[in-house]
PDB file of N, CA and C in Angstrom:
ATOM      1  N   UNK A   1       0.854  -1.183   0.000  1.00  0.00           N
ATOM      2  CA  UNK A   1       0.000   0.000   0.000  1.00  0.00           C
ATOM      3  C   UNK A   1       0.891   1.235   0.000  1.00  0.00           C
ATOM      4  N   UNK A   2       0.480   2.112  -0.909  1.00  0.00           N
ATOM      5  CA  UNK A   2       1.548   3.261  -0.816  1.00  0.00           C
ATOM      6  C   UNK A   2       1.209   4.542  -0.125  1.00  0.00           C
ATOM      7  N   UNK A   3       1.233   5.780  -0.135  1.00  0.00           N
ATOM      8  CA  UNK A   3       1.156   6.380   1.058  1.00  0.00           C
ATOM      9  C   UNK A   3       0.002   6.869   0.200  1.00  0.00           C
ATOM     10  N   UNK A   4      -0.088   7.286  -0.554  1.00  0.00           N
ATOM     11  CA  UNK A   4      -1.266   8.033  -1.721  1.00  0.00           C
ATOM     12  C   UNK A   4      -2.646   7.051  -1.215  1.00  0.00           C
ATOM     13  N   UNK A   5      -2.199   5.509  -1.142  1.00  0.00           N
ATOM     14  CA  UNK A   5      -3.605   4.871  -0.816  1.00  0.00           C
ATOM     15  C   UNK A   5      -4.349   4.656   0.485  1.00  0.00           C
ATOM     16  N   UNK A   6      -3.432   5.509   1.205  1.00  0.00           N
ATOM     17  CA  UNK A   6      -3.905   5.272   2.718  1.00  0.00           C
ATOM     18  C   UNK A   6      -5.020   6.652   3.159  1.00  0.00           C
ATOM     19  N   UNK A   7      -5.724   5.817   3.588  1.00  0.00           N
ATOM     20  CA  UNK A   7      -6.365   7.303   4.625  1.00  0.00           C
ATOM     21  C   UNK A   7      -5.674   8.765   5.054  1.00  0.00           C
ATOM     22  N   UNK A   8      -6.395   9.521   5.869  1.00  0.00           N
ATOM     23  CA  UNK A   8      -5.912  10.661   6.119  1.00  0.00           C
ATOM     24  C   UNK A   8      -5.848  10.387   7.736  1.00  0.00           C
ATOM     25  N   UNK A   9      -6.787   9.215   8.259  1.00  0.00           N
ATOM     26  CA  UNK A   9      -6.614   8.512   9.506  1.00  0.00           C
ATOM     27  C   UNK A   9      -5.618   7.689   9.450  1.00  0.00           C
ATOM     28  N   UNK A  10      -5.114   6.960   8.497  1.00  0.00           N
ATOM     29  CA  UNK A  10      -4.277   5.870   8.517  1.00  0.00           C
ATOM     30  C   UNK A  10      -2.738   6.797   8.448  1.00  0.00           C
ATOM     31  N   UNK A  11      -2.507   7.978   7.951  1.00  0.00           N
ATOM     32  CA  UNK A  11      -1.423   8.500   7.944  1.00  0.00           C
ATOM     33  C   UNK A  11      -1.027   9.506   9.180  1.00  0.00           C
ATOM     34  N   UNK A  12      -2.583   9.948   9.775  1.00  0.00           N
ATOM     35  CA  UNK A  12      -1.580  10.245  11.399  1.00  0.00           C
ATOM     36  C   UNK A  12      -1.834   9.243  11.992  1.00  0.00           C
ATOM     37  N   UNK A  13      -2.057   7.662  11.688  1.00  0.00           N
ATOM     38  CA  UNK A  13      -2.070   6.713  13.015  1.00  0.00           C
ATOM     39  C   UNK A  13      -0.087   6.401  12.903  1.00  0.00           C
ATOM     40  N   UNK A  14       0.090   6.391  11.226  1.00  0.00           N
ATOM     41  CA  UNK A  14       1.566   6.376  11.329  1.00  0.00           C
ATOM     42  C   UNK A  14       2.588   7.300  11.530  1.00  0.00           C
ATOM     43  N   UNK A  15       1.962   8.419  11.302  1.00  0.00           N
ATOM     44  CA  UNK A  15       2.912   9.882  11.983  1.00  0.00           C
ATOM     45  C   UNK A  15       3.037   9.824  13.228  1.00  0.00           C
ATOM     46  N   UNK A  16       2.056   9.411  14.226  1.00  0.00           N
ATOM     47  CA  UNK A  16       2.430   9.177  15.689  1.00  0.00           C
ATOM     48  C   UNK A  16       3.058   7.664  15.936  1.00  0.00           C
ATOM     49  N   UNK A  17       2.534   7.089  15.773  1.00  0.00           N
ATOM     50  CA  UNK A  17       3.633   5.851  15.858  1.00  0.00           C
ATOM     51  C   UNK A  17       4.796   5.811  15.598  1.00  0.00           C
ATOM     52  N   UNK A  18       4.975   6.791  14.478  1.00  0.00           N
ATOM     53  CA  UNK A  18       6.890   7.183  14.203  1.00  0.00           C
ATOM     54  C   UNK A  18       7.220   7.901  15.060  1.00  0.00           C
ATOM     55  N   UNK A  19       6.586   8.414  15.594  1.00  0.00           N
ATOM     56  CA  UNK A  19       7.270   9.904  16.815  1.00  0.00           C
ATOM     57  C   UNK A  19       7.329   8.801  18.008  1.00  0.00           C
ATOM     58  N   UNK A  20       6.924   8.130  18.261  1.00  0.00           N
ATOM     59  CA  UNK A  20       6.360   7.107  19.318  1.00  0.00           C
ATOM     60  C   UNK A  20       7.537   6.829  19.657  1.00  0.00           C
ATOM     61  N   UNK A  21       8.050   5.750  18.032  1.00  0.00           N
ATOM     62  CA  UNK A  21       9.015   4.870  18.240  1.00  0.00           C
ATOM     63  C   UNK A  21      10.648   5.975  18.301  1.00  0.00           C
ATOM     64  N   UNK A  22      10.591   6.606  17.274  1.00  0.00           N
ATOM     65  CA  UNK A  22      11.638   8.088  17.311  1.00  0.00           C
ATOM     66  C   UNK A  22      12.215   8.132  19.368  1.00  0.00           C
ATOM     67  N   UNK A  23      10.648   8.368  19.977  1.00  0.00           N
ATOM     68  CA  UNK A  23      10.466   9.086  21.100  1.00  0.00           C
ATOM     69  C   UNK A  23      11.314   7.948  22.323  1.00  0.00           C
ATOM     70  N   UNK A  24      11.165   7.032  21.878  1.00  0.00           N
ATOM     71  CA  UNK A  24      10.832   5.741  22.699  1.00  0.00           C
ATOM     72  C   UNK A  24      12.758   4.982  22.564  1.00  0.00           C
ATOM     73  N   UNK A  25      12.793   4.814  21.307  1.00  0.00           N
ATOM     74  CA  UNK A  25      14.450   4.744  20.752  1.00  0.00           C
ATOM     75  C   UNK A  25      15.301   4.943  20.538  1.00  0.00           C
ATOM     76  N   UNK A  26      15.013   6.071  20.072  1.00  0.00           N
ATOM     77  CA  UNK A  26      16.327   6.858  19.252  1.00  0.00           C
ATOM     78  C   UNK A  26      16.353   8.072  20.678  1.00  0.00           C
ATOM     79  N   UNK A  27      15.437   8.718  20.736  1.00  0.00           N
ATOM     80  CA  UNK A  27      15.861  10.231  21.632  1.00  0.00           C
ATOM     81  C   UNK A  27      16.042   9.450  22.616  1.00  0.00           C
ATOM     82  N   UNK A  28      15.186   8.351  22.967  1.00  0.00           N
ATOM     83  CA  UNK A  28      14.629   8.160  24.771  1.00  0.00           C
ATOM     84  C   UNK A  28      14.237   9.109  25.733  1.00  0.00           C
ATOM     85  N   UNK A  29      13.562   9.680  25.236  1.00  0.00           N
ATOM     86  CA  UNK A  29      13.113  10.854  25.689  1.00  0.00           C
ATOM     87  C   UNK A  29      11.788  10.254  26.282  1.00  0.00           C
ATOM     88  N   UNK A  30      11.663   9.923  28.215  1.00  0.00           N
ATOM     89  CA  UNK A  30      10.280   9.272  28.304  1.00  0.00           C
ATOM     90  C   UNK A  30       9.040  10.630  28.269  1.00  0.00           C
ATOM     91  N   UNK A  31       9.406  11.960  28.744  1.00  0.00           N
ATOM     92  CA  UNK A  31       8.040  13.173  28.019  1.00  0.00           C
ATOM     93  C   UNK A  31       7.634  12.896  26.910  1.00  0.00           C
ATOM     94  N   UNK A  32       8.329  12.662  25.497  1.00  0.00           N
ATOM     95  CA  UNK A  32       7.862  12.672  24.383  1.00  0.00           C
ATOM     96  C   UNK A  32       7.332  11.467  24.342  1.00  0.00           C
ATOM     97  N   UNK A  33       7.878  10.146  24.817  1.00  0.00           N
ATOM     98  CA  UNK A  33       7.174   9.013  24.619  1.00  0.00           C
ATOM     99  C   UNK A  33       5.873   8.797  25.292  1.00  0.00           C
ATOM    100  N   UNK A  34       5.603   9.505  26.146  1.00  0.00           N
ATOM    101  CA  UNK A  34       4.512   9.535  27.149  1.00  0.00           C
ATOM    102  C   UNK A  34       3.783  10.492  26.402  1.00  0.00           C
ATOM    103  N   UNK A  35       3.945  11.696  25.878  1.00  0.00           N
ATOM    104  CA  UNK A  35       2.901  12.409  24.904  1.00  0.00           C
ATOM    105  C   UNK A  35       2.023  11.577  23.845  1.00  0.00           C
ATOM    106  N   UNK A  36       2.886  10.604  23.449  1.00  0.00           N
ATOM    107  CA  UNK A  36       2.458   9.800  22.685  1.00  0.00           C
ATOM    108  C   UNK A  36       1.414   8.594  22.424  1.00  0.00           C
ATOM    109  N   UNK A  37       1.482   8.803  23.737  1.00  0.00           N
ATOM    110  CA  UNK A  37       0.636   7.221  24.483  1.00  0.00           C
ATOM    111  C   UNK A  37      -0.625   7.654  25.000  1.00  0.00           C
ATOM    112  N   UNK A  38      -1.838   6.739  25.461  1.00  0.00           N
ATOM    113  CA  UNK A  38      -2.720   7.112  25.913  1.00  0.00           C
ATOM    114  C   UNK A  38      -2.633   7.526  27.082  1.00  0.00           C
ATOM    115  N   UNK A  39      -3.805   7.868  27.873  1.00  0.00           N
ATOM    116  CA  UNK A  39      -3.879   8.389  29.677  1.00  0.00           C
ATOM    117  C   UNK A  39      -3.218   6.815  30.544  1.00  0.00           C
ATOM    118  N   UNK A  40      -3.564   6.126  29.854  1.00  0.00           N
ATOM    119  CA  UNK A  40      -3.343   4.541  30.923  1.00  0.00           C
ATOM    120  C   UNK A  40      -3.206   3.482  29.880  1.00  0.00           C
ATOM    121  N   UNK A  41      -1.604   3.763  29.499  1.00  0.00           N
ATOM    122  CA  UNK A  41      -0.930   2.816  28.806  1.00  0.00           C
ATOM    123  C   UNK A  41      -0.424   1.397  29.412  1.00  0.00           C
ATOM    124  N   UNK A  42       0.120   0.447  28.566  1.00  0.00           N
ATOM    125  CA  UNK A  42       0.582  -0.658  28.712  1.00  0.00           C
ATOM    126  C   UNK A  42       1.421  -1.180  27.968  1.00  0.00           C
ATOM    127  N   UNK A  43       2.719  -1.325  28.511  1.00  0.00           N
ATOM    128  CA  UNK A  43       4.114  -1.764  27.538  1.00  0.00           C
ATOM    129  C   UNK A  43       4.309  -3.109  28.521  1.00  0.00           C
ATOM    130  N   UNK A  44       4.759  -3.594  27.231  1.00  0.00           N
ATOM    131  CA  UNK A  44       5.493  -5.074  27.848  1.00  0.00           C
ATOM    132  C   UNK A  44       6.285  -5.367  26.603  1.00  0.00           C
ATOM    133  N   UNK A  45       7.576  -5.012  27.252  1.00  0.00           N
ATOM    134  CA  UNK A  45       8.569  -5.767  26.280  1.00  0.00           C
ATOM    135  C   UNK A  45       9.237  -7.204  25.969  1.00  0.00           C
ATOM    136  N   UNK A  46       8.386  -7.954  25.192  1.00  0.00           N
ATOM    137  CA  UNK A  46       8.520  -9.153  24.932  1.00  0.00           C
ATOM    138  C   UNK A  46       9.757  -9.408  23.855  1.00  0.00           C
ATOM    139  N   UNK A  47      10.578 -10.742  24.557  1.00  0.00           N
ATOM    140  CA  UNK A  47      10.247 -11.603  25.634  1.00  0.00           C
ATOM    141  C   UNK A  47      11.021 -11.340  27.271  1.00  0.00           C
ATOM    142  N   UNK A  48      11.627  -9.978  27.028  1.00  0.00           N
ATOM    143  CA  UNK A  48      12.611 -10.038  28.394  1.00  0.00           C
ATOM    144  C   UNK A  48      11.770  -8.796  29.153  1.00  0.00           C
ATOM    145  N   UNK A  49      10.647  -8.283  29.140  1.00  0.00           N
ATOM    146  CA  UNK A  49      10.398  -7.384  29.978  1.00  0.00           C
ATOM    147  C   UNK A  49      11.099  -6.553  29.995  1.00  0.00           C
ATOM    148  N   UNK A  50      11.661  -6.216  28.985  1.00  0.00           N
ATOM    149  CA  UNK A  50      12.746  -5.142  29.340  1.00  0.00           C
ATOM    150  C   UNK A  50      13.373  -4.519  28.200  1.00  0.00           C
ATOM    151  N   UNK A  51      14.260  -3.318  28.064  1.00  0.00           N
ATOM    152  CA  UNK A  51      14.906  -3.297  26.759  1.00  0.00           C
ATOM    153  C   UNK A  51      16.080  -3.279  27.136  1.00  0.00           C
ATOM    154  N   UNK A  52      17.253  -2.277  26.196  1.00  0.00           N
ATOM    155  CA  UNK A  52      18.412  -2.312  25.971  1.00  0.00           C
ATOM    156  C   UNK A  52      19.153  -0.821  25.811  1.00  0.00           C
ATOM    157  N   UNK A  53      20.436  -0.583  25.842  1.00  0.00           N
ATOM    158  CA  UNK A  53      21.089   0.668  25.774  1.00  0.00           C
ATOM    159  C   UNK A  53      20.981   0.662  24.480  1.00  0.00           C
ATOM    160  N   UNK A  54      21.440  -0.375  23.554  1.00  0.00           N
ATOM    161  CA  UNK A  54      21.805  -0.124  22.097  1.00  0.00           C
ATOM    162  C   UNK A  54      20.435  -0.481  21.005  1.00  0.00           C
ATOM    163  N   UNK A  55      19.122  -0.406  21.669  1.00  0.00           N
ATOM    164  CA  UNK A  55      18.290  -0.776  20.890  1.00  0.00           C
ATOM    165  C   UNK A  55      18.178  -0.178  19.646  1.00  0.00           C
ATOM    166  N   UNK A  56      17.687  -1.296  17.830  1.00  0.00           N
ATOM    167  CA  UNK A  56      17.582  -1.114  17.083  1.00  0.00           C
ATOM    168  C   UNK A  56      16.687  -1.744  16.436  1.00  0.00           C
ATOM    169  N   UNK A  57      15.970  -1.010  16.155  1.00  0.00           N
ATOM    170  CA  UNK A  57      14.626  -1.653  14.968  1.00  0.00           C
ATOM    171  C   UNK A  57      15.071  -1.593  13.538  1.00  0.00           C
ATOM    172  N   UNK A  58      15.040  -2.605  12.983  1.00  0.00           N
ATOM    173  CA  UNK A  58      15.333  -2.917  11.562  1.00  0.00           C
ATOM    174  C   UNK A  58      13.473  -3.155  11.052  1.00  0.00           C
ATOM    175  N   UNK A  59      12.950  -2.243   9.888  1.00  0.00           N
ATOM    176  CA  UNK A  59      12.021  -2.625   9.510  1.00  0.00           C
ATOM    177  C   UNK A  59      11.709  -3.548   8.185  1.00  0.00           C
ATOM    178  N   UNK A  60      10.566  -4.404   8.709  1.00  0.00           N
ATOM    179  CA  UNK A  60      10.789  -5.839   6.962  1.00  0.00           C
ATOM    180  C   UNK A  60       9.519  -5.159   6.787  1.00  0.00           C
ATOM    181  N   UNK A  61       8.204  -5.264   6.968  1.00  0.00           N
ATOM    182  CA  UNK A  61       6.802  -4.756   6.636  1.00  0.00           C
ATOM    183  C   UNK A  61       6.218  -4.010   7.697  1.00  0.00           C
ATOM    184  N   UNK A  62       4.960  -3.406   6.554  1.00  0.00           N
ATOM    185  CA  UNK A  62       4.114  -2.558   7.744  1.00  0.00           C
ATOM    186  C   UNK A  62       2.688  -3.373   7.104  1.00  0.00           C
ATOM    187  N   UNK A  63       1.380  -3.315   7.504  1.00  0.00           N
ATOM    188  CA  UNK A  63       0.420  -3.531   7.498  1.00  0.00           C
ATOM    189  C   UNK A  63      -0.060  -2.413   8.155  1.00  0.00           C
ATOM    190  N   UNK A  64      -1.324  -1.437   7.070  1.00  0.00           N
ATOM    191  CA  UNK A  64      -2.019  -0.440   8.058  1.00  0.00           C
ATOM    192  C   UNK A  64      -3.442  -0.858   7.973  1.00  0.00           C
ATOM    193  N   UNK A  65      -4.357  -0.498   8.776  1.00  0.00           N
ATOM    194  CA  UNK A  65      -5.815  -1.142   9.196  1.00  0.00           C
ATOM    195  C   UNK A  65      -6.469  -0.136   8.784  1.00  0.00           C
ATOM    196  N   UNK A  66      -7.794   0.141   9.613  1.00  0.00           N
ATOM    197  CA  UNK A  66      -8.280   1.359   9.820  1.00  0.00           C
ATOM    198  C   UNK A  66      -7.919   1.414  11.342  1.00  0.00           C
ATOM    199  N   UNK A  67      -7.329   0.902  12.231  1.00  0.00           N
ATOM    200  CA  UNK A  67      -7.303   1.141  13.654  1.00  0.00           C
ATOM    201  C   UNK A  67      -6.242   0.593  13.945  1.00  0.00           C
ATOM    202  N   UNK A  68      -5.412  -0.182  13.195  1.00  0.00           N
ATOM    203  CA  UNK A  68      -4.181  -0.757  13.631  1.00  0.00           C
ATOM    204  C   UNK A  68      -3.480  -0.440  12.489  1.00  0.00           C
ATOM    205  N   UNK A  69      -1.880  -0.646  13.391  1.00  0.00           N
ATOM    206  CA  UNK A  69      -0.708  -0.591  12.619  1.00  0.00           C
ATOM    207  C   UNK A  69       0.125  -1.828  13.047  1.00  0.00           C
ATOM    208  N   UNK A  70      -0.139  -2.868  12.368  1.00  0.00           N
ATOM    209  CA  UNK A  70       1.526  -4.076  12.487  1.00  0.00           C
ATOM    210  C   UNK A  70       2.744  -4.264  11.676  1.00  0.00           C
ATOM    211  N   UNK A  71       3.569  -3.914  12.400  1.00  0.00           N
ATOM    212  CA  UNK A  71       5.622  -4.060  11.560  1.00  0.00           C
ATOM    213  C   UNK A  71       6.121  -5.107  12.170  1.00  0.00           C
ATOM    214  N   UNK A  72       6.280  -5.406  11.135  1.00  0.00           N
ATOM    215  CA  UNK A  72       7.334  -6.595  10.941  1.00  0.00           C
ATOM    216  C   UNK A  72       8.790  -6.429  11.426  1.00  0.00           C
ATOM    217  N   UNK A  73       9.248  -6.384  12.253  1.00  0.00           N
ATOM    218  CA  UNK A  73      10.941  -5.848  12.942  1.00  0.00           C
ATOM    219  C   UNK A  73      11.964  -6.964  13.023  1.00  0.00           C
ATOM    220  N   UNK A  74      13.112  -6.323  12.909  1.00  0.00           N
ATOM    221  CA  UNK A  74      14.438  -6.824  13.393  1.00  0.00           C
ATOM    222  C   UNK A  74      14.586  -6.078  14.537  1.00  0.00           C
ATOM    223  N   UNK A  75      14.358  -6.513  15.998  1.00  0.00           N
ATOM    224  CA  UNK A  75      14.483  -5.942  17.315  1.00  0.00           C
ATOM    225  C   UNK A  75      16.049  -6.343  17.623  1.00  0.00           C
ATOM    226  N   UNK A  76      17.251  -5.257  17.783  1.00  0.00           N
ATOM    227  CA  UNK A  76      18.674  -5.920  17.703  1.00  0.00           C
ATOM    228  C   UNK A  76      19.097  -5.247  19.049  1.00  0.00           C
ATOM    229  N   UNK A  77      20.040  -5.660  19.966  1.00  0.00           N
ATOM    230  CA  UNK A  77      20.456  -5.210  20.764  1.00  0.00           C
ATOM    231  C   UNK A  77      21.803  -6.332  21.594  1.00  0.00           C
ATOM    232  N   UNK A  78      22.660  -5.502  22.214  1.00  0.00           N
ATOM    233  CA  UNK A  78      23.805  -5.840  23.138  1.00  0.00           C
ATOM    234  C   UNK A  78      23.074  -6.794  24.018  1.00  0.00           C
ATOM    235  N   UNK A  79      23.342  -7.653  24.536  1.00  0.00           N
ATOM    236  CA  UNK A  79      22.961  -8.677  25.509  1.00  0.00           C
ATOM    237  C   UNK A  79      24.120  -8.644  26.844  1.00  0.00           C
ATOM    238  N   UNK A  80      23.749  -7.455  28.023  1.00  0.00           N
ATOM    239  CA  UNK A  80      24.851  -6.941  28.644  1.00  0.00           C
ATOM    240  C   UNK A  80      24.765  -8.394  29.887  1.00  0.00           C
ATOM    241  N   UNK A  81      23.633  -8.813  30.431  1.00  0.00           N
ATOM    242  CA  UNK A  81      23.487  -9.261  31.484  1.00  0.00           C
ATOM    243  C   UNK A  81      23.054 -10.997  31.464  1.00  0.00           C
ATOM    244  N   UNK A  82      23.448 -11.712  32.167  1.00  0.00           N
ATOM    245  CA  UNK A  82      23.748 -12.922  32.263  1.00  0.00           C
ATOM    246  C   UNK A  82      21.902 -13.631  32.474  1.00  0.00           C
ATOM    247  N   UNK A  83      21.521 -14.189  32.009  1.00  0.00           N
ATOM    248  CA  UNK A  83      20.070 -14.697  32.591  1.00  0.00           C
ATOM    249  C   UNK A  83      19.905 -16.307  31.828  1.00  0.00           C
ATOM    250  N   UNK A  84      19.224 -16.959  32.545  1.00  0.00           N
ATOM    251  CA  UNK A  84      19.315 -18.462  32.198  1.00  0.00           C
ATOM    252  C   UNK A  84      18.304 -18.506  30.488  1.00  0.00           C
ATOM    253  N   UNK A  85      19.503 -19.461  29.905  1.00  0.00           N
ATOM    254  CA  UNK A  85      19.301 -19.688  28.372  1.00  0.00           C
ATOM    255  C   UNK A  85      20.682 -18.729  28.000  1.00  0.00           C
ATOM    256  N   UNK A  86      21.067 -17.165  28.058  1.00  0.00           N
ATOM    257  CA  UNK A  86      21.543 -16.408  27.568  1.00  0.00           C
ATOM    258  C   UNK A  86      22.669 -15.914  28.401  1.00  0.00           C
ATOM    259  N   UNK A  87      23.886 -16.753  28.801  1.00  0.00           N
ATOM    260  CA  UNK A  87      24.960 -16.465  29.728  1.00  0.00           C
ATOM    261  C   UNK A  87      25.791 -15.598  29.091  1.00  0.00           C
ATOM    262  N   UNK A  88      25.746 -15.668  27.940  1.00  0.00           N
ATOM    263  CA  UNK A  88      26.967 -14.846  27.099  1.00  0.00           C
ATOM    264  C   UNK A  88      26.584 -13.398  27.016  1.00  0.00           C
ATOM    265  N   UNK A  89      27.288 -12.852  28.015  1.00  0.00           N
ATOM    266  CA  UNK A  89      26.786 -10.917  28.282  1.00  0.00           C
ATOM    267  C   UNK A  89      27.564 -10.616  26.949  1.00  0.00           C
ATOM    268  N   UNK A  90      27.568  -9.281  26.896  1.00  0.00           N
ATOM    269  CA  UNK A  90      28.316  -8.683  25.523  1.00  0.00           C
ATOM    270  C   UNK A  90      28.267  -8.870  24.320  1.00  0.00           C
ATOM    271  N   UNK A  91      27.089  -9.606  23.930  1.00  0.00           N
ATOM    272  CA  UNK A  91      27.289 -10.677  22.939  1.00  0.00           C
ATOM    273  C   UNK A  91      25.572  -9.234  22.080  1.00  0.00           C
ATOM    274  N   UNK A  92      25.731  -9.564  20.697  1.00  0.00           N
ATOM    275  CA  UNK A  92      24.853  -8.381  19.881  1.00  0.00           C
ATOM    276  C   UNK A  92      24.016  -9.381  19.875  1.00  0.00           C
ATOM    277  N   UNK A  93      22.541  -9.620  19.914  1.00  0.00           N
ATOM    278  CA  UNK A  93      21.088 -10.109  19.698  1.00  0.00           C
ATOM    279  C   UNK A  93      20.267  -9.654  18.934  1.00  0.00           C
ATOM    280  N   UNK A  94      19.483 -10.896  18.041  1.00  0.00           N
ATOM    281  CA  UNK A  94      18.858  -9.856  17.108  1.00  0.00           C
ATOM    282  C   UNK A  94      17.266 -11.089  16.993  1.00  0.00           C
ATOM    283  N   UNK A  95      16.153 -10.949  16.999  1.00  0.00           N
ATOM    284  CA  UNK A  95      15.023 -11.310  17.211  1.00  0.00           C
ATOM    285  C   UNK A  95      14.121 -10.824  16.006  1.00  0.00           C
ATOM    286  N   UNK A  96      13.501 -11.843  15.420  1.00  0.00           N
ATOM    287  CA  UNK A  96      12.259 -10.951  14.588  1.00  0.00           C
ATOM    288  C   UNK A  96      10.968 -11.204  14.851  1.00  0.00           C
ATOM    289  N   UNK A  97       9.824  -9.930  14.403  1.00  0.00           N
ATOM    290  CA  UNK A  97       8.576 -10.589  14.822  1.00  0.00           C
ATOM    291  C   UNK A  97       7.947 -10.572  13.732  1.00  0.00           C
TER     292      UNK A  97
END
């Protein structure tokens, strides 16, 4: 779908979702990421509850709805800390969904 075929809803559901992720990743800025979000949000970072210093989203697809947005990611990051399955700290990780 190209940007010409999307809604005028479907293109600020993805203008904020880019500021989101911008807000959330790249700046880490939690004000801007919290502007972004509803009154009574819910994050869960799957599968470690958690993120990373060096986080990186690699994008493969988007799918837009009329109410949803799903991407397809390369979620990549440093693996600093030791946890059962994943002993090797220091080591770069990379996950897709």
């Amino acid at each position: 779908m190209t940007d010409t075929e999307l809604s005028v809803r479907q293109r600020a559901m993805i203008a904020l979702w880019e500021r989101h992720t911008a807000a959330e990743f790249a700046s880490k800025s939690l004000e801007t990421t919290m502007a972004t979000m509803t009154h009574d949000p819910v994050v869960n970072h799957v599968p470690l509850m958690t993120g990373g210093e060096d986080v990186a989203l690699v994008p493969l697809a988007r799918t837009v709805g009329t109410d949803r947005i799903v991407d397809e990611l390369i979620f990549s990051f440093t693996h600093t800390i030791d946890m059962p399955g994943f002993s090797q700290a220091s080591r770069q990780r990379a996950a897709g969904s």
